[in-house]
N, C-alpha and C. Protein backbone atom coordinates (compact mmCIF):
# COMPACT_ATOMS: atom_id res chain seq x y z
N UNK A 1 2.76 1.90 -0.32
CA UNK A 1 1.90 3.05 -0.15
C UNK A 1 0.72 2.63 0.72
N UNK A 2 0.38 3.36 1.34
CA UNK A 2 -0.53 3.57 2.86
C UNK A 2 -1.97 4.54 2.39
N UNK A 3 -3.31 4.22 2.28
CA UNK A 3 -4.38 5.12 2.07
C UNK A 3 -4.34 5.52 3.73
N UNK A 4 -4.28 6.95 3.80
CA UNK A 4 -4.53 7.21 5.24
C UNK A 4 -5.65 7.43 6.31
N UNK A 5 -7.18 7.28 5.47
CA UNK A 5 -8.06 6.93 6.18
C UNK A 5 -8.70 5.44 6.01
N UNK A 6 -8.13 4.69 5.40
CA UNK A 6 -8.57 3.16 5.42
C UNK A 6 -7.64 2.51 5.49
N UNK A 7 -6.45 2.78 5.62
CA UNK A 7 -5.22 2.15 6.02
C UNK A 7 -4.75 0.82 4.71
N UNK A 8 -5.71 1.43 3.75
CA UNK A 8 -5.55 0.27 2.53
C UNK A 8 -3.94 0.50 2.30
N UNK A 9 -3.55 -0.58 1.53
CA UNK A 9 -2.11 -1.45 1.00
C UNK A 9 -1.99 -1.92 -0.19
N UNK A 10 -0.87 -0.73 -0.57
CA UNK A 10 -0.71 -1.27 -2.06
C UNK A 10 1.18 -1.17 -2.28
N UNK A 11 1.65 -2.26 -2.29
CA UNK A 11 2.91 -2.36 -3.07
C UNK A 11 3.54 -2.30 -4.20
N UNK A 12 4.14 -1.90 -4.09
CA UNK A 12 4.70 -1.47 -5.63
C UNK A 12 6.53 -2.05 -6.20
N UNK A 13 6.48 -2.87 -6.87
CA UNK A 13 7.67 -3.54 -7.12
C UNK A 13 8.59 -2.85 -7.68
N UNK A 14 10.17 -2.37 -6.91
CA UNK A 14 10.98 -1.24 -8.09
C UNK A 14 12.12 -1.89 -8.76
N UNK A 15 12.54 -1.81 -9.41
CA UNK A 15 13.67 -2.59 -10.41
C UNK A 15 14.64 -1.84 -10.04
N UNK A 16 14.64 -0.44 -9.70
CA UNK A 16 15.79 0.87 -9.40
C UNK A 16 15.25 1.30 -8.29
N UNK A 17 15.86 2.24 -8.02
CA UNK A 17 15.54 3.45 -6.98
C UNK A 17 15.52 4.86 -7.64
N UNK A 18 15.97 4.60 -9.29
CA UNK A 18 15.94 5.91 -10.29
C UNK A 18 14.62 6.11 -10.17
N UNK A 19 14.60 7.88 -10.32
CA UNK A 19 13.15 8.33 -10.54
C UNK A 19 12.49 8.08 -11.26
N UNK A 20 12.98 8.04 -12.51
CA UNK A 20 11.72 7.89 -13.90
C UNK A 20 11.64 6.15 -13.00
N UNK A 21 12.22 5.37 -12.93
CA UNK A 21 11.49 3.48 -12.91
C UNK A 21 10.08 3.90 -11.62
N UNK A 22 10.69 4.90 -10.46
CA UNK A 22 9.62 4.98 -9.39
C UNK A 22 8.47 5.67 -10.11
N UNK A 23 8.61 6.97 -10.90
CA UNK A 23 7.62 7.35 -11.14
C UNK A 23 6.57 6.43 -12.16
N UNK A 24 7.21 5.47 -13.02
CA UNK A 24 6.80 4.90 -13.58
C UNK A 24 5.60 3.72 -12.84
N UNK A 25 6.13 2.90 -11.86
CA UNK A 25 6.03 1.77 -10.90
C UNK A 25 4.98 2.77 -10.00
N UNK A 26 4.82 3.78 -9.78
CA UNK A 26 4.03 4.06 -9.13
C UNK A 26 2.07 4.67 -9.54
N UNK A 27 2.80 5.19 -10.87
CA UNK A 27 1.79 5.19 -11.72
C UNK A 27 0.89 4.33 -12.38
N UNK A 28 1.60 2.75 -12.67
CA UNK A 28 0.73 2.04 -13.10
C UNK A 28 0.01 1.41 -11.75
N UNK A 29 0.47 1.42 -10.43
CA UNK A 29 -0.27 0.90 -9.30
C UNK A 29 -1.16 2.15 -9.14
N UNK A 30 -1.18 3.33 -8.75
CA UNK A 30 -1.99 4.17 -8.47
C UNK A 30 -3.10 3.73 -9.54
N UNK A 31 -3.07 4.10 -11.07
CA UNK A 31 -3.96 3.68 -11.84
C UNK A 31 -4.77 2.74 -11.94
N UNK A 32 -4.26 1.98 -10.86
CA UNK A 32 -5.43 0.53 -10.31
C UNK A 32 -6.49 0.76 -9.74
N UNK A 33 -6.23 2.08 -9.37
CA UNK A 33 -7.75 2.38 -8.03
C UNK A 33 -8.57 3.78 -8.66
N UNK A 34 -9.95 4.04 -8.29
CA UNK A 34 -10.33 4.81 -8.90
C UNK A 34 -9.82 6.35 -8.59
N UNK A 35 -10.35 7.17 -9.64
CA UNK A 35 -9.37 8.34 -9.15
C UNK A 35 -9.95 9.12 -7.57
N UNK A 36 -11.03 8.77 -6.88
CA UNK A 36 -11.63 9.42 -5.67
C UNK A 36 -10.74 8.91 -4.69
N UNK A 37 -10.08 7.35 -5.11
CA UNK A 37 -9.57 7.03 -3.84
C UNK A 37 -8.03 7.21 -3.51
N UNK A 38 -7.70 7.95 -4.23
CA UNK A 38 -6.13 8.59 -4.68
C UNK A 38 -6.21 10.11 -5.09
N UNK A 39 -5.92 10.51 -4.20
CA UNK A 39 -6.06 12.32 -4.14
C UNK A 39 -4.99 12.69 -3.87
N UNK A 40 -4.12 12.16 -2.81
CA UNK A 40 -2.64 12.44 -2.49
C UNK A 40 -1.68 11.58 -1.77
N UNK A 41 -0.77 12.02 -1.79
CA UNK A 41 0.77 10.98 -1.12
C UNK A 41 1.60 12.25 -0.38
N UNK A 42 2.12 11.77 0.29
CA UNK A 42 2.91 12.35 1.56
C UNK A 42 4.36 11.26 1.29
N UNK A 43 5.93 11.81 0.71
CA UNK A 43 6.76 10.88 0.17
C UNK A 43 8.01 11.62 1.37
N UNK A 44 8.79 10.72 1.65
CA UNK A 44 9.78 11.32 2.18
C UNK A 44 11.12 12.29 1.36
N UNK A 45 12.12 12.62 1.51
CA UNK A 45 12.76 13.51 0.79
C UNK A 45 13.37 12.47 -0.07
N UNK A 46 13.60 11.84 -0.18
CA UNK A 46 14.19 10.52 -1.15
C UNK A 46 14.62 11.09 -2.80
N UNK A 47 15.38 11.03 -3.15
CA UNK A 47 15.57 11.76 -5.07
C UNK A 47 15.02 10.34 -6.03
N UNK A 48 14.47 9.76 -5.35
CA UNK A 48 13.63 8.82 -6.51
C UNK A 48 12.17 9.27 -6.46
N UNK A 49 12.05 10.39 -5.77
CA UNK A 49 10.54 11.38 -6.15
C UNK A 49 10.67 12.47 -7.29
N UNK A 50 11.92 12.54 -7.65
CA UNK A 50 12.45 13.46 -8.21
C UNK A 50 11.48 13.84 -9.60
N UNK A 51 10.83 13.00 -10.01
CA UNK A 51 9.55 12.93 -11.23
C UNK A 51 8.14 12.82 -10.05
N UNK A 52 8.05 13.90 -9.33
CA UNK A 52 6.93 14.34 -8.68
C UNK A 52 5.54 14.22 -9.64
N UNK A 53 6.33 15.70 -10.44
CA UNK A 53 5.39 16.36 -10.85
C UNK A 53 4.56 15.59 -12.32
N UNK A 54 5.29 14.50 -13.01
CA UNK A 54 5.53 13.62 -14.05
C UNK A 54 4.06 12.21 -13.39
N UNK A 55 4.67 11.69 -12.31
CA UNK A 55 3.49 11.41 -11.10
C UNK A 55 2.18 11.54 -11.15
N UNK A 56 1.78 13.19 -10.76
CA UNK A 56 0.81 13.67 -10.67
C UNK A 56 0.26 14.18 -12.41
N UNK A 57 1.09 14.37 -13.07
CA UNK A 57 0.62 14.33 -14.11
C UNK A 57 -0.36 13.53 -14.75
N UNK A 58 0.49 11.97 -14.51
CA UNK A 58 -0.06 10.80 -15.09
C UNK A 58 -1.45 10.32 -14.34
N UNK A 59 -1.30 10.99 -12.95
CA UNK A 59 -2.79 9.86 -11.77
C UNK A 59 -3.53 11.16 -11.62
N UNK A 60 -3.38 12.51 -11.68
CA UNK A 60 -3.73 13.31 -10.80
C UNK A 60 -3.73 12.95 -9.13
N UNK A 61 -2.36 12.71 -8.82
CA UNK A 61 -2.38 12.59 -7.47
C UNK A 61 -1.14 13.53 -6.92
N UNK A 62 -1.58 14.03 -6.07
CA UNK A 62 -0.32 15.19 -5.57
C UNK A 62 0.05 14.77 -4.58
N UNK A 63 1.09 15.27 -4.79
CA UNK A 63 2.20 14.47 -4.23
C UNK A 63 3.04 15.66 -2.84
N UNK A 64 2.96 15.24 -1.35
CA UNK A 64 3.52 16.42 -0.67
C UNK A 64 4.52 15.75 -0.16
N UNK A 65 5.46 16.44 0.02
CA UNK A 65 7.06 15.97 1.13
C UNK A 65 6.62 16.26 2.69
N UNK A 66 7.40 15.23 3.24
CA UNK A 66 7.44 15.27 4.56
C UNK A 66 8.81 16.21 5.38
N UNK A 67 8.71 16.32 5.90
CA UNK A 67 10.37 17.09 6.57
C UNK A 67 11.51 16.08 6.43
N UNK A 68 12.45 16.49 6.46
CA UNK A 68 13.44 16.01 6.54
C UNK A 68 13.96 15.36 8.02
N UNK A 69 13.63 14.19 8.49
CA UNK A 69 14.10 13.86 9.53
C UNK A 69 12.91 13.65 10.42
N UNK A 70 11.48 13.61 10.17
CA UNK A 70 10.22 13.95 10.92
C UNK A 70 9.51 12.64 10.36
N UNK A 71 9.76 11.43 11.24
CA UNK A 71 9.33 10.51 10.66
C UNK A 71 7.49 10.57 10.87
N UNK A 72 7.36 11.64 12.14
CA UNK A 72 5.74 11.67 12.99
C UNK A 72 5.26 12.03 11.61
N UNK A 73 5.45 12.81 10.63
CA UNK A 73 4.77 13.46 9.66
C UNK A 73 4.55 12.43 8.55
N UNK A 74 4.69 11.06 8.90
CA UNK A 74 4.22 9.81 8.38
C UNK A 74 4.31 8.70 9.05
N UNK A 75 3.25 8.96 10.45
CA UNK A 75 3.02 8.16 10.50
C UNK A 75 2.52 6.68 10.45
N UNK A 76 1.59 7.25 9.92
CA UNK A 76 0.50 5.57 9.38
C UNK A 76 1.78 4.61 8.19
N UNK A 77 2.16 5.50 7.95
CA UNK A 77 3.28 4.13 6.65
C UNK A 77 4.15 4.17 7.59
N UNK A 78 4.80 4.34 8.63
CA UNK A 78 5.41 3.86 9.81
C UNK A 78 5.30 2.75 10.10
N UNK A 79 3.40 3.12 10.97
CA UNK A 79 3.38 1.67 11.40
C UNK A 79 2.78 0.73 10.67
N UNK A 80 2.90 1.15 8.90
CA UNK A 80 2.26 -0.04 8.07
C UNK A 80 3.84 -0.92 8.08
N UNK A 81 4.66 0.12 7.84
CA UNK A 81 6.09 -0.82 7.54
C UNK A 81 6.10 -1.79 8.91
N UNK A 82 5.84 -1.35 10.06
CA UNK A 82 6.32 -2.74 10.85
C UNK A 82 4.78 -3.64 10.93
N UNK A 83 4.23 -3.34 10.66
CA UNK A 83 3.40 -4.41 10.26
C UNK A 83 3.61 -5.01 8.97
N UNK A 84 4.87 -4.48 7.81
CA UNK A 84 5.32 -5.03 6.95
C UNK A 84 6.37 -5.91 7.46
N UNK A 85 6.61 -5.86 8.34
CA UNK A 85 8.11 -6.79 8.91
C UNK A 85 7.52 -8.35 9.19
N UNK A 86 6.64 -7.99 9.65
CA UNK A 86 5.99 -9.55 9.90
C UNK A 86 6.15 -10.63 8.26
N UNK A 87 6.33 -10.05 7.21
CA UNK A 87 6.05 -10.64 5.86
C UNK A 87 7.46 -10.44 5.40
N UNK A 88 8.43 -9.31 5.50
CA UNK A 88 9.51 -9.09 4.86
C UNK A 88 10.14 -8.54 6.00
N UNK A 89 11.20 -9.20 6.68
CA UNK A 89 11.96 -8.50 7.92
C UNK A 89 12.75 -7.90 7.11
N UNK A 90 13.65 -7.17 8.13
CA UNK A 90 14.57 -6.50 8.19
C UNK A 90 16.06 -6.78 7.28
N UNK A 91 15.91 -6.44 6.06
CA UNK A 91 17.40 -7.25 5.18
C UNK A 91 16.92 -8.02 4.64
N UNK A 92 15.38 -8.28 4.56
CA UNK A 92 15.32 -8.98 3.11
C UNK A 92 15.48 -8.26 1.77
N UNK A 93 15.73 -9.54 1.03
CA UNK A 93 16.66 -8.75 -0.30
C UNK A 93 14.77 -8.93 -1.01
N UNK A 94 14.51 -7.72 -1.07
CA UNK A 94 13.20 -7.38 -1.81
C UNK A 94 13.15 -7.73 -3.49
N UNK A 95 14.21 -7.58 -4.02
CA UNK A 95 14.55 -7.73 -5.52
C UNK A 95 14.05 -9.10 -5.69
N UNK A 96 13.90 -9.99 -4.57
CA UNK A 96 13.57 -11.33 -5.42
C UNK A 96 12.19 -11.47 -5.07
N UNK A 97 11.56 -10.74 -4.81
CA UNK A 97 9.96 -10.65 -4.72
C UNK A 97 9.24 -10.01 -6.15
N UNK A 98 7.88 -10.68 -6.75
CA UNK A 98 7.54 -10.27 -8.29
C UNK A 98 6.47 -9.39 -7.29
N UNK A 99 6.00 -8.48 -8.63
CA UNK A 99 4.89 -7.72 -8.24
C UNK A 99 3.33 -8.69 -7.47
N UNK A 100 3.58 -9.91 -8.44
CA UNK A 100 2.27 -10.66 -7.96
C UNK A 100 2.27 -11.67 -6.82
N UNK A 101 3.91 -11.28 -6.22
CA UNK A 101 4.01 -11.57 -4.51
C UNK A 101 3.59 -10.37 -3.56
N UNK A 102 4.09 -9.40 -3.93
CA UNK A 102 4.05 -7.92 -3.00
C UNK A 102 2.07 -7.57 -3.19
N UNK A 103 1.73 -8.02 -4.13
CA UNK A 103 0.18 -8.13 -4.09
C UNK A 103 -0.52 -9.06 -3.47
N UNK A 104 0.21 -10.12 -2.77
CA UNK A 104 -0.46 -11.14 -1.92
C UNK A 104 0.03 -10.59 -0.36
N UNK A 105 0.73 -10.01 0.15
CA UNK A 105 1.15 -9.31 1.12
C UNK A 105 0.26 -8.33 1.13
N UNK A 106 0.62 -7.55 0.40
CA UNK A 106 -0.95 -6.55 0.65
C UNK A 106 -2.11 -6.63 0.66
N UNK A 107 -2.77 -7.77 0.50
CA UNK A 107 -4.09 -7.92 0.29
C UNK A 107 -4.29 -8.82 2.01
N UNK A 108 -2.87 -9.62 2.46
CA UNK A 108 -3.05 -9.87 3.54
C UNK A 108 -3.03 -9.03 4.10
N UNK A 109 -2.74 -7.96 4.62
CA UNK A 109 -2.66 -6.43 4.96
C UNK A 109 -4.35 -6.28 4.92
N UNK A 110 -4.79 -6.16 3.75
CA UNK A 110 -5.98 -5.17 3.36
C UNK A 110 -7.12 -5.98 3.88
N UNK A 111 -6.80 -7.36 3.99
CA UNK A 111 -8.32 -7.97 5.02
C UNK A 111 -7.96 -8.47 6.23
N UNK A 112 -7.18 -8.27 6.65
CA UNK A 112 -6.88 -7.62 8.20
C UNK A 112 -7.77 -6.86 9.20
N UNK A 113 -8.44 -7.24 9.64
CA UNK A 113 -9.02 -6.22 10.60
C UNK A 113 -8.09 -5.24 11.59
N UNK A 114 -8.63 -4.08 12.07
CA UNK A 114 -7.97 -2.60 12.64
C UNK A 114 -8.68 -2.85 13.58
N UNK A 115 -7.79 -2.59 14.67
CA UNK A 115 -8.53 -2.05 15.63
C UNK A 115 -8.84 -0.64 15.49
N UNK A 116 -8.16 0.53 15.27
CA UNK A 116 -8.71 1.53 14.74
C UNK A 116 -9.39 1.84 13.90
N UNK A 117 -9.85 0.71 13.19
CA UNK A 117 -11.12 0.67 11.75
C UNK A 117 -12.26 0.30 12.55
N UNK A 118 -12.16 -0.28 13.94
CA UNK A 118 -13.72 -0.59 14.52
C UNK A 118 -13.84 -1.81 14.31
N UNK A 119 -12.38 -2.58 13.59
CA UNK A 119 -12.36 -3.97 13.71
C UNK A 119 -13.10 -4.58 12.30
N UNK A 120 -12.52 -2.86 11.58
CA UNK A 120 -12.87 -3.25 9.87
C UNK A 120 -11.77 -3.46 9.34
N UNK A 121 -11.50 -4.50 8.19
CA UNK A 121 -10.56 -4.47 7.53
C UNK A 121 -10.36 -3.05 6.46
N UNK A 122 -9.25 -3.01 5.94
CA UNK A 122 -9.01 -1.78 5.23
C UNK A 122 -9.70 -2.09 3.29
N UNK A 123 -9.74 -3.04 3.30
CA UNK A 123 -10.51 -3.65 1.86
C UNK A 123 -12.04 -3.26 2.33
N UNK A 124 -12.34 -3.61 3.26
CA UNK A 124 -14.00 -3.50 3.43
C UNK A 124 -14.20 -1.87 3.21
N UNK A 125 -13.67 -1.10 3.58
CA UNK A 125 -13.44 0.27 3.65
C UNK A 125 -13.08 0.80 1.93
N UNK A 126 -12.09 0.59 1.64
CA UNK A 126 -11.34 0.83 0.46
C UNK A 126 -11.87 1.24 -0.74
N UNK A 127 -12.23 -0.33 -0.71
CA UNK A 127 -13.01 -0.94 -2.09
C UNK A 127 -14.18 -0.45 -1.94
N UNK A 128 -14.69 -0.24 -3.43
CA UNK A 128 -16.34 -0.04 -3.64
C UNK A 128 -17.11 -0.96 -2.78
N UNK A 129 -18.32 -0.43 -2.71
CA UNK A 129 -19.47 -1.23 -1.94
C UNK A 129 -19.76 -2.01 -2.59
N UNK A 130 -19.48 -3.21 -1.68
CA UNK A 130 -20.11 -4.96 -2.42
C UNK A 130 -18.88 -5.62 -3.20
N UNK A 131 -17.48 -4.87 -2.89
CA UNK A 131 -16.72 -5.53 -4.41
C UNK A 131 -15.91 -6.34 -3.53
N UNK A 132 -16.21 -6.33 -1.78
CA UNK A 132 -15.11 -7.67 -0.75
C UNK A 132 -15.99 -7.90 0.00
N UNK A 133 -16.80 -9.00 0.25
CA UNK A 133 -17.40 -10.20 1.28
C UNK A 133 -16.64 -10.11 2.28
N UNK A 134 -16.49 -9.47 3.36
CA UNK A 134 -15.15 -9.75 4.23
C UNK A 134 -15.69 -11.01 5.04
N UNK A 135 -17.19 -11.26 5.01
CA UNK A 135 -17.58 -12.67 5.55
C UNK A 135 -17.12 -14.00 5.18
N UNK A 136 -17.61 -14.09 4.07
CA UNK A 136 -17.26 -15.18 3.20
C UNK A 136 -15.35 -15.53 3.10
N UNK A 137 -15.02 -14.29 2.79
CA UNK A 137 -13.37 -14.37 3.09
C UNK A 137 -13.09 -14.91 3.68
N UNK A 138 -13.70 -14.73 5.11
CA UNK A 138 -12.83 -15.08 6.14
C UNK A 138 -13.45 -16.30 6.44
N UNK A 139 -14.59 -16.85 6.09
CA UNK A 139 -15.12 -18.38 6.35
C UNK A 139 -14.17 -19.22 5.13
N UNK A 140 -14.25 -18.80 4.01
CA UNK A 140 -13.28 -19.58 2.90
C UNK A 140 -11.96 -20.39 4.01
N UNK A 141 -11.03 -18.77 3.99
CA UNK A 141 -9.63 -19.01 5.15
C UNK A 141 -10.04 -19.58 5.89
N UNK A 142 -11.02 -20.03 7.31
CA UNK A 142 -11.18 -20.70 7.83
C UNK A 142 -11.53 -21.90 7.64
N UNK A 143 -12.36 -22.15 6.75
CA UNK A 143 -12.42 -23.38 6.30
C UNK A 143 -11.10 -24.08 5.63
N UNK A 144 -10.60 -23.68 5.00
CA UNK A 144 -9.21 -23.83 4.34
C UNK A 144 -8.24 -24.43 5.31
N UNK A 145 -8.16 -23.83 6.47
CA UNK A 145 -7.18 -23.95 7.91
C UNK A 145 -7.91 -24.98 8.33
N UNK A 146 -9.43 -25.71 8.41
CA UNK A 146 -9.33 -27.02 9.15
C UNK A 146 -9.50 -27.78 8.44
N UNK A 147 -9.21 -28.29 7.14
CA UNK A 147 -8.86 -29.04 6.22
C UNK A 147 -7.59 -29.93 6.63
N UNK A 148 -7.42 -30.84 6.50
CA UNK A 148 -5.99 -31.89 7.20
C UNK A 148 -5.42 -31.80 6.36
């Protein structure tokens, strides 16, 4: 899942592709973030949405379909997925990834700088004010990298 004005990243690990496991798997990740920053989702026609409304029940987040065949009508999780390829190509078998891998992928994602953020990461944006140093972050990682 793609926030579409901060381009934040959040993965969600599925055991199925059945609806109730998605609606389930999606609810306890949505429930991670506060409710201002989850207002809605844009899902493709897929029948593992099929507990929409079960979804929005649980997050208050509503949930809209895209067309059938209209990938433009999502774009930004477009081009989050191929910026997901860099971490998980094409035919990786995802099943052997835990939730607390697909959360280290996304967080590389989320302090990433955008060029369409103004060369903000999507955490600096995201997250409450003061709750990511994107300075310090990125001096840590750097320091880390010239270590022998």
């Amino acid at each position: 899942m793609v926030e579409r004005t901060t381009l934040f990243v959040a993965l969600v690990k599925l055991d199925s592709s059945r609806a109730d496991v998605t609606a389930e798997a999606f609810t306890k990740i949505l429930n991670r973030f506060d409710s201002q920053l989850r207002r809605s989702m844009t899902y493709d026609q897929g029948s593992e949405m099929r507990h929409h409304k079960t979804l929005t029940r649980e997050t208050g987040v509503d949930v809209y379909f895209a067309h059938p065949h209209a990938p433009w009508e999502r774009g930004i999780c477009e081009n989050t997925n191929g910026l997901l390829r860099q971490y998980l190509p094409k035919g990786t078998d995802l099943s052997l990834f835990s939730q607390e891998q697909l959360d280290d992928i996304a967080w590389k994602l989320n302090t990433r700088p955008r060029k369409t953020l103004a060369w903000k990461a999507p955490a600096e944006l995201f997250l409450p004010q003061g709750a990511f140093d994107f300075v310090k972050h990125w001096s840590q990682i750097s320091h880390v990298a010239l270590v022998p």
